[in-house]
C-alpha atoms as a PDB file:
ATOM      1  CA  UNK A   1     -23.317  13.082 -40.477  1.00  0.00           C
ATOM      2  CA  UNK A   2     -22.066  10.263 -38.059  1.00  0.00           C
ATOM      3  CA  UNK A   3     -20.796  11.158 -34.713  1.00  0.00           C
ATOM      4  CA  UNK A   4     -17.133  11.288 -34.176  1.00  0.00           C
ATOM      5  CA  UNK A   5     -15.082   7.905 -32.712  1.00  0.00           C
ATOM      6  CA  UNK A   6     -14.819   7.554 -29.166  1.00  0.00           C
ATOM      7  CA  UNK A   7     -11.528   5.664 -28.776  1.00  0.00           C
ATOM      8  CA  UNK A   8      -9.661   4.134 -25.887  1.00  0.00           C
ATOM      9  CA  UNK A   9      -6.202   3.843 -24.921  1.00  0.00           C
ATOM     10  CA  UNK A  10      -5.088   0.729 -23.033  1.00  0.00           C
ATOM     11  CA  UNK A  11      -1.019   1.115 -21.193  1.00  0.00           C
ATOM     12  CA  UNK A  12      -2.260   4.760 -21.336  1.00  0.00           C
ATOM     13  CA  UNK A  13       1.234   5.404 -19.555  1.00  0.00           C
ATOM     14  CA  UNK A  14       3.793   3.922 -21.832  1.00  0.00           C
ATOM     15  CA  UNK A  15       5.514   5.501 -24.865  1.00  0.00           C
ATOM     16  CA  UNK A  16       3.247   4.365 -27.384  1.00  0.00           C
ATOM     17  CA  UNK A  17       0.264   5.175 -25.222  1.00  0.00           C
ATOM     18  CA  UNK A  18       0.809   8.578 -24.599  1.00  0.00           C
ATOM     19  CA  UNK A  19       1.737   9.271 -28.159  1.00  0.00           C
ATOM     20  CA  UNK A  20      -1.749   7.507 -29.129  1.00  0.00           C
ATOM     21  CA  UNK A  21      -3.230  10.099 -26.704  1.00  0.00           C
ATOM     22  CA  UNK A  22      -1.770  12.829 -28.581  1.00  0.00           C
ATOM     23  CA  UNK A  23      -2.825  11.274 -31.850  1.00  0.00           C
ATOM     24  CA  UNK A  24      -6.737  10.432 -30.497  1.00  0.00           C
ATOM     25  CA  UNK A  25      -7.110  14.894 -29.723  1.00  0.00           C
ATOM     26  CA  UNK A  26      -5.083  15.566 -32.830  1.00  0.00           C
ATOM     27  CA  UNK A  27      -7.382  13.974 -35.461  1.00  0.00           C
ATOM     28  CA  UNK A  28     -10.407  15.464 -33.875  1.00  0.00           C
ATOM     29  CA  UNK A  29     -11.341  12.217 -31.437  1.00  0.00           C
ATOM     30  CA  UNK A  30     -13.089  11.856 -28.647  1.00  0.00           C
ATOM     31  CA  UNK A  31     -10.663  10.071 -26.132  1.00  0.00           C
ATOM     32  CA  UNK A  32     -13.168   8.443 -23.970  1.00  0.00           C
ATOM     33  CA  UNK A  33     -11.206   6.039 -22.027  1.00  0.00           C
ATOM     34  CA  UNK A  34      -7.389   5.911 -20.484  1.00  0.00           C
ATOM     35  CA  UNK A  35      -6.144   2.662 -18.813  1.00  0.00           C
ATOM     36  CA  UNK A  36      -3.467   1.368 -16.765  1.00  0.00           C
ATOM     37  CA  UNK A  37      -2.372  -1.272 -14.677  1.00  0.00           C
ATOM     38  CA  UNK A  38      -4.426  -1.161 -11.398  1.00  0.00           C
ATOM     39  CA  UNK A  39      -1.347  -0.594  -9.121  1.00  0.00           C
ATOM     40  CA  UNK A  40       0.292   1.664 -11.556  1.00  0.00           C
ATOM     41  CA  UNK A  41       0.574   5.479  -9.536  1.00  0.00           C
ATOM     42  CA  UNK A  42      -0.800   7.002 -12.856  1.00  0.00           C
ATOM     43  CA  UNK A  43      -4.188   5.761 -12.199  1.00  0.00           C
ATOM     44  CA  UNK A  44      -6.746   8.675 -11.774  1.00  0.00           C
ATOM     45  CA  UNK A  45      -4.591  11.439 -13.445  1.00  0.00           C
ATOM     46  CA  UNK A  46      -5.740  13.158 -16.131  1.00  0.00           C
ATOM     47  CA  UNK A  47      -4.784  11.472 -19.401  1.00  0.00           C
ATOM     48  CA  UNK A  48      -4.252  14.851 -21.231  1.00  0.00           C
ATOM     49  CA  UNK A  49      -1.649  16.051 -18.500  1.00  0.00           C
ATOM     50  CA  UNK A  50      -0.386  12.635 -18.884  1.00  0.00           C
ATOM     51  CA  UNK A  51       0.305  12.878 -22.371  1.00  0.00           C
ATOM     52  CA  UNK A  52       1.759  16.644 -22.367  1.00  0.00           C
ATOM     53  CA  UNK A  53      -1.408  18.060 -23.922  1.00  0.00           C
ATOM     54  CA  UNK A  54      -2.759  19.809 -21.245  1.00  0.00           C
ATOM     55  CA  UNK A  55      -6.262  18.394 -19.067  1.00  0.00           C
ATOM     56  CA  UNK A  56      -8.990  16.827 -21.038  1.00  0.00           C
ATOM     57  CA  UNK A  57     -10.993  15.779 -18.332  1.00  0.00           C
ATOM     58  CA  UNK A  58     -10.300  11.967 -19.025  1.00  0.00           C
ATOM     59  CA  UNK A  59      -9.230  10.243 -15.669  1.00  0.00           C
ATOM     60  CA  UNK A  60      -6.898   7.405 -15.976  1.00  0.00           C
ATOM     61  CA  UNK A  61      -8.455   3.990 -14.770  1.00  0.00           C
ATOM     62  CA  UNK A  62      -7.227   1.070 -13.672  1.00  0.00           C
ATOM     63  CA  UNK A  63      -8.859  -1.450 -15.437  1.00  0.00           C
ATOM     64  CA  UNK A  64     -10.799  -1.586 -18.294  1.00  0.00           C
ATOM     65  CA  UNK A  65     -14.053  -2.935 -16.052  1.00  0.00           C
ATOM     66  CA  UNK A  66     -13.639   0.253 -14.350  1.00  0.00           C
ATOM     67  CA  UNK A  67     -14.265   2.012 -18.074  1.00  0.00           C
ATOM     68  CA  UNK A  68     -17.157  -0.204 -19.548  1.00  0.00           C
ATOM     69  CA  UNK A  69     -19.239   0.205 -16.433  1.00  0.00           C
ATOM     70  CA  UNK A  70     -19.474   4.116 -17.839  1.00  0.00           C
ATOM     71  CA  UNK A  71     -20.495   2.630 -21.543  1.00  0.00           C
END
């Protein structure tokens, strides 16, 4: 059996980001990376809370550097 998808979500923030949030935990997903601009105010909230699912434990970044230095 092959491990589940880790996915990321770049313009975590917007519409269409937050509803891919909800999508990425809905379908079983590991979320394993929420970005945003680097000056946006979302930056290091929790993408979950974000989103309006509740905490995940996935810390909004502000820039996708920031994210592939954890791969």
């Amino acid at each position: 059996m092959s491990a589940s998808p880790r996915i990321g979500v770049l313009g975590a923030g917007g519409r269409m980001g937050r509803t891919l949030i909800q999508a990425v935990q809905q379908a079983g997903y590991q979320l394993a990376a929420a970005v945003e601009r680097p000056e946006s105010s979302l930056v290091g909230s929790d993408a979950g809370e974000l989103a309006g699912i509740g905490h995940i434990g996935v810390k909004v970044a502000g820039s996708l550097a920031d994210v592939l230095t954890d791969c």
